[in-house]
C-alpha atoms as a PDB file:
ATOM      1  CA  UNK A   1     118.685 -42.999 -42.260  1.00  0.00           C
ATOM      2  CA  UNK A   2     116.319 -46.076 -42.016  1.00  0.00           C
ATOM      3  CA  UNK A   3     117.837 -46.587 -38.276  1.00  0.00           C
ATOM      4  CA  UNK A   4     116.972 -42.831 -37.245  1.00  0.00           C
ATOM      5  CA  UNK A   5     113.505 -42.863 -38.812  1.00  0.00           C
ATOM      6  CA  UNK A   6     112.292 -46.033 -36.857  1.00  0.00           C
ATOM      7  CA  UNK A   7     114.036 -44.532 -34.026  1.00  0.00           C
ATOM      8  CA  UNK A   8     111.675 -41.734 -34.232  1.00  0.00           C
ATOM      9  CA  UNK A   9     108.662 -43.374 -34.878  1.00  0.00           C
ATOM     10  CA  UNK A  10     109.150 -45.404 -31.768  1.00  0.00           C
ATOM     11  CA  UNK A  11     109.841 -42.085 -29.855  1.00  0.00           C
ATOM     12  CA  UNK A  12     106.484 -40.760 -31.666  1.00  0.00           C
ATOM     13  CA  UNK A  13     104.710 -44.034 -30.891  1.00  0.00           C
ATOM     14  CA  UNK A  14     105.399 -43.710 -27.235  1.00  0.00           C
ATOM     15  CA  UNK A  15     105.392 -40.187 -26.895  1.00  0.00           C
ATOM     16  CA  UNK A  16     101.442 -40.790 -28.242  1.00  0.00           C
ATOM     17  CA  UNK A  17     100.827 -43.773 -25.507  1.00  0.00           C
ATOM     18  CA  UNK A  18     102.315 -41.533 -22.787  1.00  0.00           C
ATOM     19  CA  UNK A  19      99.666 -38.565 -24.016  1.00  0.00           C
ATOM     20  CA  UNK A  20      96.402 -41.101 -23.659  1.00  0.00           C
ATOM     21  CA  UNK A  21      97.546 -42.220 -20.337  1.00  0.00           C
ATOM     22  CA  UNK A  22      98.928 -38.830 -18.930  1.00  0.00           C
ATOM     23  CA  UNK A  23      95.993 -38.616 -17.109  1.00  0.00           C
ATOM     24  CA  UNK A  24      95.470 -41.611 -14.312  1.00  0.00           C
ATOM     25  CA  UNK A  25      91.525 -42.113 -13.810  1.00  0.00           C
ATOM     26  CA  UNK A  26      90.888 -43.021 -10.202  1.00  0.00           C
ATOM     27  CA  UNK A  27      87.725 -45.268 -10.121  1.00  0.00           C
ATOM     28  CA  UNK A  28      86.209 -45.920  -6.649  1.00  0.00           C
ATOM     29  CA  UNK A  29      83.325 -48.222  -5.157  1.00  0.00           C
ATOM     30  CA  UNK A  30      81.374 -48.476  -1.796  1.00  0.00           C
ATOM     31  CA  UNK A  31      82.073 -51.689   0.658  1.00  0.00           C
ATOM     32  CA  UNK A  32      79.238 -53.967  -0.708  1.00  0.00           C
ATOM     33  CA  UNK A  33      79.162 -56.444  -3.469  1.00  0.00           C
ATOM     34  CA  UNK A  34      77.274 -54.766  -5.867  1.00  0.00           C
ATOM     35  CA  UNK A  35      79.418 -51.677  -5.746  1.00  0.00           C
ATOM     36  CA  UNK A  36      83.056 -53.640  -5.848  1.00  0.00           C
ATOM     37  CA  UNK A  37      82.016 -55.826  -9.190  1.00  0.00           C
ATOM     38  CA  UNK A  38      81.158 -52.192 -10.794  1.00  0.00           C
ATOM     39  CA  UNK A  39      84.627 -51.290  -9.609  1.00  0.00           C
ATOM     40  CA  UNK A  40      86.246 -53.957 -10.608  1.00  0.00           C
ATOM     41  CA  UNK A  41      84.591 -53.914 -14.008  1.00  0.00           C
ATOM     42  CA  UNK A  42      84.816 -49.705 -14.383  1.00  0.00           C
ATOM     43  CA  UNK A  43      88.313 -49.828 -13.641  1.00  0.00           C
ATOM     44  CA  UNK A  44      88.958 -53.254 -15.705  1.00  0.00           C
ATOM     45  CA  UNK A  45      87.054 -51.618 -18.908  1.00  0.00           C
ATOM     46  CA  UNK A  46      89.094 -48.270 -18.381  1.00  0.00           C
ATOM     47  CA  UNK A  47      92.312 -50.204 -18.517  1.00  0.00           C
ATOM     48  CA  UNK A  48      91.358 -52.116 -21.746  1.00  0.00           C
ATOM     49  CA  UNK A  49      90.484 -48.716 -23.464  1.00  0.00           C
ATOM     50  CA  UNK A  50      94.232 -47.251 -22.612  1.00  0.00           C
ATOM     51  CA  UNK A  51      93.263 -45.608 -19.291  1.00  0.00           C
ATOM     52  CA  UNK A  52      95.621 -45.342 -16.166  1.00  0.00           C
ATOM     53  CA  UNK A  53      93.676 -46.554 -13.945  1.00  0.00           C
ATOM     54  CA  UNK A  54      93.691 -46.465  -9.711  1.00  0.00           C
ATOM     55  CA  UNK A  55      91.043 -48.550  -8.223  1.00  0.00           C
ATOM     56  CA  UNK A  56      89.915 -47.550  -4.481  1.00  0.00           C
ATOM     57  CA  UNK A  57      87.176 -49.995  -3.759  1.00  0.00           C
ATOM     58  CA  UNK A  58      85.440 -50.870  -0.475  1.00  0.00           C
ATOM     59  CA  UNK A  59      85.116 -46.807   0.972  1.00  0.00           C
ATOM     60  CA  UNK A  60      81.923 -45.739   2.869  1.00  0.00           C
ATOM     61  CA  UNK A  61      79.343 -43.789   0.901  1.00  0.00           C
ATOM     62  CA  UNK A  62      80.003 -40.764   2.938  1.00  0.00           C
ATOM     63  CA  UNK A  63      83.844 -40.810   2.321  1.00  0.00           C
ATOM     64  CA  UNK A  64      83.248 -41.748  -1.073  1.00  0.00           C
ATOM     65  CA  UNK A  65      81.298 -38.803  -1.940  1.00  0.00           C
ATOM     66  CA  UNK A  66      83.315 -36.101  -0.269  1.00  0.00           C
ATOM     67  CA  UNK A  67      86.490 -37.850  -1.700  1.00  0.00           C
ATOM     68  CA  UNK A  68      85.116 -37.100  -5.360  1.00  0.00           C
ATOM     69  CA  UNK A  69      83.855 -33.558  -4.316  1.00  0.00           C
ATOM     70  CA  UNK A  70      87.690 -32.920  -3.126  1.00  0.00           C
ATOM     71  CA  UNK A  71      88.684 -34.802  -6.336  1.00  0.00           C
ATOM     72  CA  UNK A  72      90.275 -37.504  -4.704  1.00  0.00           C
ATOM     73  CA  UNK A  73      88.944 -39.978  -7.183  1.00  0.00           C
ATOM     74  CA  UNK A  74      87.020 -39.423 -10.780  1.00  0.00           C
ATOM     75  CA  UNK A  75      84.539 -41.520 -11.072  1.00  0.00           C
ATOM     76  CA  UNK A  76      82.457 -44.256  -9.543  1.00  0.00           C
ATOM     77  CA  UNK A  77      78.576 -45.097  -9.568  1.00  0.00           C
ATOM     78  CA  UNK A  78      76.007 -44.069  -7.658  1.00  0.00           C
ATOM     79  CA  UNK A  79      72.531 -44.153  -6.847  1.00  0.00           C
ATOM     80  CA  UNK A  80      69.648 -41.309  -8.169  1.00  0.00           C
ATOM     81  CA  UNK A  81      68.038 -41.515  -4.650  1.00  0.00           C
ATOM     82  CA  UNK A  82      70.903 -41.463  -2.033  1.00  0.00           C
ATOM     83  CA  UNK A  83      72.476 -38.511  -4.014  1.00  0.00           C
ATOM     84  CA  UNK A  84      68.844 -36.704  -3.836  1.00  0.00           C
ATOM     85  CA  UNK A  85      68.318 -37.609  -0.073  1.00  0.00           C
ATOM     86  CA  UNK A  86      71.573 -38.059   1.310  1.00  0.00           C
ATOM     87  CA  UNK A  87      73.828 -35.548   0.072  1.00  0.00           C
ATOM     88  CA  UNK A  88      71.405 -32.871  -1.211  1.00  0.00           C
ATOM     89  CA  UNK A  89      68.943 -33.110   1.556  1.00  0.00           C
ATOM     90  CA  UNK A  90      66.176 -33.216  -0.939  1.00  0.00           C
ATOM     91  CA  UNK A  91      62.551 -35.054   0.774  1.00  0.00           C
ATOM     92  CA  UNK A  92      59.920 -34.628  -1.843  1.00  0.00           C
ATOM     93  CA  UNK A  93      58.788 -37.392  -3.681  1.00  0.00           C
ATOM     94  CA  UNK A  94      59.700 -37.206  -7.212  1.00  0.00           C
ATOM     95  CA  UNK A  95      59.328 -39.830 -10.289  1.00  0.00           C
ATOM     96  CA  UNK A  96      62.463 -41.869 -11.373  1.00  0.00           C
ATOM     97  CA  UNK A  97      63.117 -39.034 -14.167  1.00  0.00           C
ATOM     98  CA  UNK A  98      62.678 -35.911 -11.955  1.00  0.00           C
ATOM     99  CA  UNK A  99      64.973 -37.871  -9.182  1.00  0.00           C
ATOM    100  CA  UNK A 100      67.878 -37.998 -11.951  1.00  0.00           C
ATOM    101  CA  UNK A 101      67.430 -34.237 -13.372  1.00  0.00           C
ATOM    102  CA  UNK A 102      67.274 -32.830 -10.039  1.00  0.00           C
ATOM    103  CA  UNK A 103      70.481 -34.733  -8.787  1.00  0.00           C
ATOM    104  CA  UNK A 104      71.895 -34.108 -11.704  1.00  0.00           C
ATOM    105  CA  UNK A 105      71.323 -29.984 -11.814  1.00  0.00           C
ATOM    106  CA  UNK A 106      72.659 -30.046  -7.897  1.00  0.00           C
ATOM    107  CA  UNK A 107      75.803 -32.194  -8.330  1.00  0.00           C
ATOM    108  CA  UNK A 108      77.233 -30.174 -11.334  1.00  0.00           C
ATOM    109  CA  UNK A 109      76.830 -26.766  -9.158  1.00  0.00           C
ATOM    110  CA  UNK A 110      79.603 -29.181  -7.046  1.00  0.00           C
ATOM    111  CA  UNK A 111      81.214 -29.881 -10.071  1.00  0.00           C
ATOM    112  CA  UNK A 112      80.063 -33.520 -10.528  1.00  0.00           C
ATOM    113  CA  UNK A 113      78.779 -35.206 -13.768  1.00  0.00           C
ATOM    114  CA  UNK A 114      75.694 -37.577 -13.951  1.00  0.00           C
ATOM    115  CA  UNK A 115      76.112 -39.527 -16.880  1.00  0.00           C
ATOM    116  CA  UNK A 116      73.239 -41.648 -18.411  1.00  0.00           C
ATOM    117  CA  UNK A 117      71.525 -43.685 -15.734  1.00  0.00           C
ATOM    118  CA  UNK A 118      71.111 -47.349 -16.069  1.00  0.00           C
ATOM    119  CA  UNK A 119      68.238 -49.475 -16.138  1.00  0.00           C
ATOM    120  CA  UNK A 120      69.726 -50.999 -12.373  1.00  0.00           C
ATOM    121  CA  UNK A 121      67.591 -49.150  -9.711  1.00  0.00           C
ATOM    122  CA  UNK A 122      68.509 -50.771  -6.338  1.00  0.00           C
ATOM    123  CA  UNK A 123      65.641 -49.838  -4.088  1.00  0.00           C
ATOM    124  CA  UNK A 124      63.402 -50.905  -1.831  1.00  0.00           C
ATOM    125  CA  UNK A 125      60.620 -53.615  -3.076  1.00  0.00           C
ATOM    126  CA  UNK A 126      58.522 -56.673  -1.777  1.00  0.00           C
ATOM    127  CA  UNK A 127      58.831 -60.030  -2.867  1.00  0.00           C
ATOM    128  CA  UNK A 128      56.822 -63.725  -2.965  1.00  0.00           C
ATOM    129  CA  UNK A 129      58.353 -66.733  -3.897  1.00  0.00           C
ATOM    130  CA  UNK A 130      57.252 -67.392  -7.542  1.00  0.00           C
ATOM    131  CA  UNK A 131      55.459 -70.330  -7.241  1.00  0.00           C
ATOM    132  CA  UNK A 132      53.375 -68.039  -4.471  1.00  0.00           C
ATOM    133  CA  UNK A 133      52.926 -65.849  -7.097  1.00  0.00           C
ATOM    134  CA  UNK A 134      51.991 -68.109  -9.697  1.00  0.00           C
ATOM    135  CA  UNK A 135      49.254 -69.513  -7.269  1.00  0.00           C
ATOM    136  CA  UNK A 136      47.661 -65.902  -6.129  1.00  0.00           C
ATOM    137  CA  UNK A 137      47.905 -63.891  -9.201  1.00  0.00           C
ATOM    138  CA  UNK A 138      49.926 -61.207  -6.858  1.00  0.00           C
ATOM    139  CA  UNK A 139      52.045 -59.478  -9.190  1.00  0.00           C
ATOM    140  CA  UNK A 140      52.254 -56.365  -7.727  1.00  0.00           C
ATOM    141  CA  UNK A 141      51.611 -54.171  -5.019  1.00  0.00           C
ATOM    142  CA  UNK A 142      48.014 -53.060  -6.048  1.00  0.00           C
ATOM    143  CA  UNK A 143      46.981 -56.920  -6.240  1.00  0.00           C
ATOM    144  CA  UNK A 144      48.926 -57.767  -2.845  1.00  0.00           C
ATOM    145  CA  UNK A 145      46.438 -54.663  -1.278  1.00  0.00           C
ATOM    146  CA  UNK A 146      43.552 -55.858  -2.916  1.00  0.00           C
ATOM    147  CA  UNK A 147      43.686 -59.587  -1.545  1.00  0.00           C
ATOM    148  CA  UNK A 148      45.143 -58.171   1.933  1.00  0.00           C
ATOM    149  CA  UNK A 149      41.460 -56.248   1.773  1.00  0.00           C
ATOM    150  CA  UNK A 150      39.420 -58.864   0.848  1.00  0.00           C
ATOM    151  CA  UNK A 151      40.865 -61.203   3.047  1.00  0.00           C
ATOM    152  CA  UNK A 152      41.472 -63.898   0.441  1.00  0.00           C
ATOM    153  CA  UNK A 153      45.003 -64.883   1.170  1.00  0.00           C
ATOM    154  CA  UNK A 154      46.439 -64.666   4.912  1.00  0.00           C
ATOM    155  CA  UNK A 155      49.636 -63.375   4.163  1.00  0.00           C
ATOM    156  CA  UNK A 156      52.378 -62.862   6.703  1.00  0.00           C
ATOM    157  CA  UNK A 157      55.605 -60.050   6.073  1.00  0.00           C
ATOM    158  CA  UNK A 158      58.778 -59.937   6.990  1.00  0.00           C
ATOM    159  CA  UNK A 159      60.699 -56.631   7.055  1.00  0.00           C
ATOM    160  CA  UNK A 160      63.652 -54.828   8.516  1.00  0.00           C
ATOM    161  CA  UNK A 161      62.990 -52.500  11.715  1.00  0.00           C
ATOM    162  CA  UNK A 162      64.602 -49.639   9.971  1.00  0.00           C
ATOM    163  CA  UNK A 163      61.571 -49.945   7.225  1.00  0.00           C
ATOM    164  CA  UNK A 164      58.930 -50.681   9.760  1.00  0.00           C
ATOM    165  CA  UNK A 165      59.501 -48.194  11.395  1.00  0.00           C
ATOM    166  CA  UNK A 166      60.818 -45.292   9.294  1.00  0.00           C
ATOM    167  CA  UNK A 167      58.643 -41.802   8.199  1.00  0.00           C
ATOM    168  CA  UNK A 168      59.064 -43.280   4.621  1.00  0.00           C
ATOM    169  CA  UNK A 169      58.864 -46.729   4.991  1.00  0.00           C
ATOM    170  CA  UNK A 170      55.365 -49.215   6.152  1.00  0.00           C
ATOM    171  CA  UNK A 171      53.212 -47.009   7.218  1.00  0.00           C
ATOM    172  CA  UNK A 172      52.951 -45.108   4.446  1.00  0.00           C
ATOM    173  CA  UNK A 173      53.396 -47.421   2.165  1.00  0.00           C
ATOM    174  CA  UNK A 174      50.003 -48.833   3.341  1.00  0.00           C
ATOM    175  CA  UNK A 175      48.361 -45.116   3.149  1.00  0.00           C
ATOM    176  CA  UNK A 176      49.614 -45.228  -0.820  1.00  0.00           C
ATOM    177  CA  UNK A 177      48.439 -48.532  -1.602  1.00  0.00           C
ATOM    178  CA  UNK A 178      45.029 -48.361   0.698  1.00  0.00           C
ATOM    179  CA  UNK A 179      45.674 -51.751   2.479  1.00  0.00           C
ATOM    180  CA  UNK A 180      46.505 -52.769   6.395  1.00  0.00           C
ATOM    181  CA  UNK A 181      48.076 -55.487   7.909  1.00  0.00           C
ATOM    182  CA  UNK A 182      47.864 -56.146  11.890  1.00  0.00           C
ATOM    183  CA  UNK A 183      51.450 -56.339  13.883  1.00  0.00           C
ATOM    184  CA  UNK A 184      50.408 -60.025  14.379  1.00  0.00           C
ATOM    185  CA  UNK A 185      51.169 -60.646  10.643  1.00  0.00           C
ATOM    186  CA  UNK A 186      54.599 -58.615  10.518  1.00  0.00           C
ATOM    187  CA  UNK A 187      57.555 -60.185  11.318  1.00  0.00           C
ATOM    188  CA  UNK A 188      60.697 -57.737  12.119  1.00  0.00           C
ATOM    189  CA  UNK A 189      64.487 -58.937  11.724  1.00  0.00           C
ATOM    190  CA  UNK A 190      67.660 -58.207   9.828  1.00  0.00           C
ATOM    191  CA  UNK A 191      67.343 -57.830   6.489  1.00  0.00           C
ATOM    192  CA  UNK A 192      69.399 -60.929   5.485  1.00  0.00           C
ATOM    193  CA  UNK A 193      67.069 -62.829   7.739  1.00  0.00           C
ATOM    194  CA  UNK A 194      63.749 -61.691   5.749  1.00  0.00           C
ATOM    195  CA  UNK A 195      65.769 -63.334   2.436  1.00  0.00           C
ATOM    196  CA  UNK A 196      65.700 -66.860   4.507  1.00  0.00           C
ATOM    197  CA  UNK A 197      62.501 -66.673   6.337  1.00  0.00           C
ATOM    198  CA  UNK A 198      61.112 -66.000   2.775  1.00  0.00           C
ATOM    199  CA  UNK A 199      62.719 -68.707   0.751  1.00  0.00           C
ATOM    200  CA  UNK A 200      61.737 -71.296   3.911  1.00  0.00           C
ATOM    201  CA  UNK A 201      58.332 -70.332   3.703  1.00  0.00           C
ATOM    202  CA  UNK A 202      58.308 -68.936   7.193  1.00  0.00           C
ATOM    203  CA  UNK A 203      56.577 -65.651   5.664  1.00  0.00           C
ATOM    204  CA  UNK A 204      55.094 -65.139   2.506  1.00  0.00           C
ATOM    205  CA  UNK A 205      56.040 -61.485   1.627  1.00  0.00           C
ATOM    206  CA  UNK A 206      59.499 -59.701   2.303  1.00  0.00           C
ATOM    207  CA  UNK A 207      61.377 -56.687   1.815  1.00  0.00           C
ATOM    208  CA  UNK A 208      64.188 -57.101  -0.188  1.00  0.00           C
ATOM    209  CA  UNK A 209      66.524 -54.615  -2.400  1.00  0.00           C
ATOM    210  CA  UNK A 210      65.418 -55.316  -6.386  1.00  0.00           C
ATOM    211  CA  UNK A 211      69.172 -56.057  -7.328  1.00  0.00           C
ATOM    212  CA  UNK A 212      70.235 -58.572  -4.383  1.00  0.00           C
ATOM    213  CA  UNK A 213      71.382 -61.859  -6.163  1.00  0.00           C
ATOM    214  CA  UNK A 214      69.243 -63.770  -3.642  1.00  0.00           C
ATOM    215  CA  UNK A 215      66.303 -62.429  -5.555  1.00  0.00           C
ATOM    216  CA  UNK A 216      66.784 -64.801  -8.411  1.00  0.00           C
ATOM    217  CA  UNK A 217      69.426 -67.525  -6.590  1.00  0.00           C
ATOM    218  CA  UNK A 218      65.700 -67.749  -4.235  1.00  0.00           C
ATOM    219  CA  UNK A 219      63.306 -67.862  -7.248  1.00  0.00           C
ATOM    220  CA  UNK A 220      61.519 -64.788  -5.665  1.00  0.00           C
ATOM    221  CA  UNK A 221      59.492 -62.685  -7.606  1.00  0.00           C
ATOM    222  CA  UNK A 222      59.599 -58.652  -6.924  1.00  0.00           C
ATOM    223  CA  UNK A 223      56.359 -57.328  -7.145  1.00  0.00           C
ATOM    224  CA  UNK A 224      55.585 -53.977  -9.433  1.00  0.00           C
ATOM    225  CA  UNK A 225      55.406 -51.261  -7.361  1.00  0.00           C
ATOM    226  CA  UNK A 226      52.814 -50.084  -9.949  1.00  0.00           C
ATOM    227  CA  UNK A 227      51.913 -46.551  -8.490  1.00  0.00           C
ATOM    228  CA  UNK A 228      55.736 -45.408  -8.016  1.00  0.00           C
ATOM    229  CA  UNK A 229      55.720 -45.542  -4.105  1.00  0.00           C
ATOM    230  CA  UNK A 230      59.607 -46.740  -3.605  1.00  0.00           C
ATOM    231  CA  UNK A 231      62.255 -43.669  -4.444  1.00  0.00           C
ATOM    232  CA  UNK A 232      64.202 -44.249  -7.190  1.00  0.00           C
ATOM    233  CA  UNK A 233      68.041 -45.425  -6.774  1.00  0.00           C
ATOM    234  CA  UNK A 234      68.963 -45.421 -10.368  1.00  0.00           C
ATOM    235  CA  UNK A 235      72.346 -46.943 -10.804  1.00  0.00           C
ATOM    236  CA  UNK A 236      74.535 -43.920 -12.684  1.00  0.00           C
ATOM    237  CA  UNK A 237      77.863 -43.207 -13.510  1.00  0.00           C
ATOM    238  CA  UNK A 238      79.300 -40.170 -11.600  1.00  0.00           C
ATOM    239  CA  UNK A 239      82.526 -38.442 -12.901  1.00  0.00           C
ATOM    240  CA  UNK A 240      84.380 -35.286 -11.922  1.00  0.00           C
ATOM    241  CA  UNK A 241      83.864 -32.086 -14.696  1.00  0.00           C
ATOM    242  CA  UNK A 242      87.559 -31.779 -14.636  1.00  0.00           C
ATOM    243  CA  UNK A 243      87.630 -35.263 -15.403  1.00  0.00           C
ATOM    244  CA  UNK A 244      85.349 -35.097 -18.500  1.00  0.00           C
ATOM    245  CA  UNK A 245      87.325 -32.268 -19.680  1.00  0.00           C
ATOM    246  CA  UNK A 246      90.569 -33.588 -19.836  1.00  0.00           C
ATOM    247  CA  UNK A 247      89.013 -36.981 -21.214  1.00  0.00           C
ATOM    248  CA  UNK A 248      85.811 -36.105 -23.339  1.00  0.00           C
ATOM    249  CA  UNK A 249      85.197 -39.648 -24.717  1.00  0.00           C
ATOM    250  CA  UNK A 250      84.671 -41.275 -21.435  1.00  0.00           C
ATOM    251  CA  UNK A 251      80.782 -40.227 -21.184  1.00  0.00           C
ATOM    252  CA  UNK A 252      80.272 -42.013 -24.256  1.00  0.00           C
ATOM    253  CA  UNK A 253      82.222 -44.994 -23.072  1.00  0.00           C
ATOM    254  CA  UNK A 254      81.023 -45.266 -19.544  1.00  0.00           C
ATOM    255  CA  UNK A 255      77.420 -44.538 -21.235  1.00  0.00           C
ATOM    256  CA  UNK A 256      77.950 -47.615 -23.024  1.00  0.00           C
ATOM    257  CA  UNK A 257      78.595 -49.485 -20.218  1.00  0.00           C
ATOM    258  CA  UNK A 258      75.520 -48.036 -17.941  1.00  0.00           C
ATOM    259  CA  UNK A 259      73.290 -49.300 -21.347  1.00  0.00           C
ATOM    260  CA  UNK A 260      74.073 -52.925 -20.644  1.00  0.00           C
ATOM    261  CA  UNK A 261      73.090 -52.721 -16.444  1.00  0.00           C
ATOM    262  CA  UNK A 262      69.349 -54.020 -15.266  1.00  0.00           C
ATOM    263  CA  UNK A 263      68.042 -55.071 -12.115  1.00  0.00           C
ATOM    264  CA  UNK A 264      68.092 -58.463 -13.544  1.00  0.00           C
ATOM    265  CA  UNK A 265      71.892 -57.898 -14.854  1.00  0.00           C
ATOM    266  CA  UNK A 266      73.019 -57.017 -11.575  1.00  0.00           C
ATOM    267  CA  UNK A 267      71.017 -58.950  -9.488  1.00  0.00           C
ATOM    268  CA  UNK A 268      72.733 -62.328 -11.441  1.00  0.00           C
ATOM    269  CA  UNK A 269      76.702 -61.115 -11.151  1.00  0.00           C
ATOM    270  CA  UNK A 270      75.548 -60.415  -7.101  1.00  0.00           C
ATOM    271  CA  UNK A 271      74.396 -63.573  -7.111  1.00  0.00           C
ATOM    272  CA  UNK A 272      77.828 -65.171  -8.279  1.00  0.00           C
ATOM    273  CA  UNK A 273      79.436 -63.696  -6.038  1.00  0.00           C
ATOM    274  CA  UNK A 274      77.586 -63.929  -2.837  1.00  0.00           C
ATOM    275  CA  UNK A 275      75.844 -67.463  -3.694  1.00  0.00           C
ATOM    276  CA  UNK A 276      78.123 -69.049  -6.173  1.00  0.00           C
ATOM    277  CA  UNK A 277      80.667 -67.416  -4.166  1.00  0.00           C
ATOM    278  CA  UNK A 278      83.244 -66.798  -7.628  1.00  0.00           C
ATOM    279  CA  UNK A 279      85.686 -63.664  -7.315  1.00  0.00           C
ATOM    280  CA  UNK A 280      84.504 -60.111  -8.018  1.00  0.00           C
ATOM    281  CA  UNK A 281      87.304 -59.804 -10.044  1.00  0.00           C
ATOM    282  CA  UNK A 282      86.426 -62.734 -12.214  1.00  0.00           C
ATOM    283  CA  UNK A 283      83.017 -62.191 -12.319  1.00  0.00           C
ATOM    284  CA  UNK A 284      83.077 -58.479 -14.132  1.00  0.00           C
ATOM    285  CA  UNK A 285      85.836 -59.557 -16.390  1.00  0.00           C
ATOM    286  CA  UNK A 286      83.526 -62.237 -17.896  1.00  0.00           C
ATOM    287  CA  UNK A 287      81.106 -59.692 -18.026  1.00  0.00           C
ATOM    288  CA  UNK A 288      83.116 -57.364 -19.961  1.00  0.00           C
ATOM    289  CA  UNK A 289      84.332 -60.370 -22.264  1.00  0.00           C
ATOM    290  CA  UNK A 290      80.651 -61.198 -22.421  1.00  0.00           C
ATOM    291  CA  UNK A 291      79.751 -58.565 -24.118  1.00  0.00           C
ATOM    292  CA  UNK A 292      83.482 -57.984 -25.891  1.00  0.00           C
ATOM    293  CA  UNK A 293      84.427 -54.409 -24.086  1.00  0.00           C
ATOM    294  CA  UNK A 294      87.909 -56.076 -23.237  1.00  0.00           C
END
């Protein structure tokens, strides 16, 4: 009798395992380092709570997108404003919050769940070296027009073409913040150029993305973009409705998760992988031991 009742609590034991991994959770990631450590540590963190996990890492955004829409894969993160520009063909300039609710209301008439955004938001922004900072008072974008206007500092950019010369990119930056700079003074080149010609002093502002882990391996200093110029790319988890269905207590947990991401966050475990040049697989599980989620 003893034999056939641990006989069948091993049966209901693994009949119970089977049911919380009958489902396999396909996480997937773009083809830059930011997006593969949040695959790597998605798919890691799903594995440690019981999921079946499939990782598909390295995809264009393009594919990745209409692979979720044909529910392909489940889940992976993306950004507020790429989802609002790219795939919903929205132009209007809208605040961080309006960015999320409206890509939010359009993606769930395709099915698609925005969870709670993080406090990542890769977008554009323009940088100084701190100690170039520290020595102008240029904080932010409002002081970097005011002492372009009063001519106190001769400051020199350096930007990618694509910004220079996009509809919403210089130009009208410099209509928002009331402030003009001669061609003379602007420097054009690929964007992982601008990181060097800034850190070498060749220029003294660039454009750089606010969660590249040169930003802090450099000691550069983002400055505020104070009147809300820059669209917001909010860094949010993105799961299938079928997906939430069948597994309910995944917003929470990948809500947890998106709590614990900044700019400064991400721009440090970037930074270990393209500077310090550790694994991407190493670098989100210490992470996720970090902060004891495996």
């Amino acid at each position: 009798m003893k034999r056939l009742i641990a006989l069948l609590s091993g049966l209901t034991l693994a009949g119970s395992l089977a049911t919380a991994q009958a489902d396999e959770i396909v996480v997937g990631g773009k083809n830059f380092t930011e997006q593969q450590i949040l695959a790597s540590m998605t798919a890691q963190y799903l594995d440690a709570l019981g999921y079946d996990v499939e990782k598909r890492a390295g995809m264009g955004s393009a594919v990745l997108r209409q692979a979720q829409e044909n529910g392909q894969l489940d889940l992976y993160w993306e950004y507020t404003g790429t989802s609002l520009i790219n795939y919903n063909d929205v132009t209007e300039s809208l605040s961080p919050e309006e960015t999320y609710q409206r890509v939010k209301a359009l993606d769930a008439e395709k099915g698609l769940v925005w969870l709670e955004p993080s406090a990542a938001n890769n977008t554009y922004a323009l940088a100084m070296r701190q100690e170039s900072v520290a020595e102008t008072g240029i904080d932010s974008l409002s002081r970097l027009a005011q002492a372009v206007n009063d001519g106190d500092e001769a400051l020199t950019f350096a930007m990618n073409a694509e910004f220079y010369a996009r509809e919403d990119g210089w130009r009208p930056l410099q209509q928002a913040y009331d402030f003009r700079v001669g061609r003379g003074d602007i420097k054009r080149m690929d964007s992982g150029l601008v990181y060097q010609a800034l850190r070498d002093g060749q220029v003294d502002v660039g454009l750089v993305f606010a969660t590249d882990g040169r930003i802090p391996a450099f000691d550069f200093q983002v400055l505020e973009d104070d009147q809300a110029f820059f669209p917001a790319y909010a860094l949010t988890p993105v799961v299938r409705e079928e997906t939430l269905e069948a597994n309910p207590e995944l917003a929470e947990q990948m809500n947890a998760l998106s709590a614990l991401l900044d700019d400064q966050t991400m721009a440090t475990l970037n930074a270990r992988v393209d500077v310090a040049r550790e694994t991407i697989e190493d670098v989100a599980r210490a992470f996720l031991s970090d902060h004891d989620l495996i």
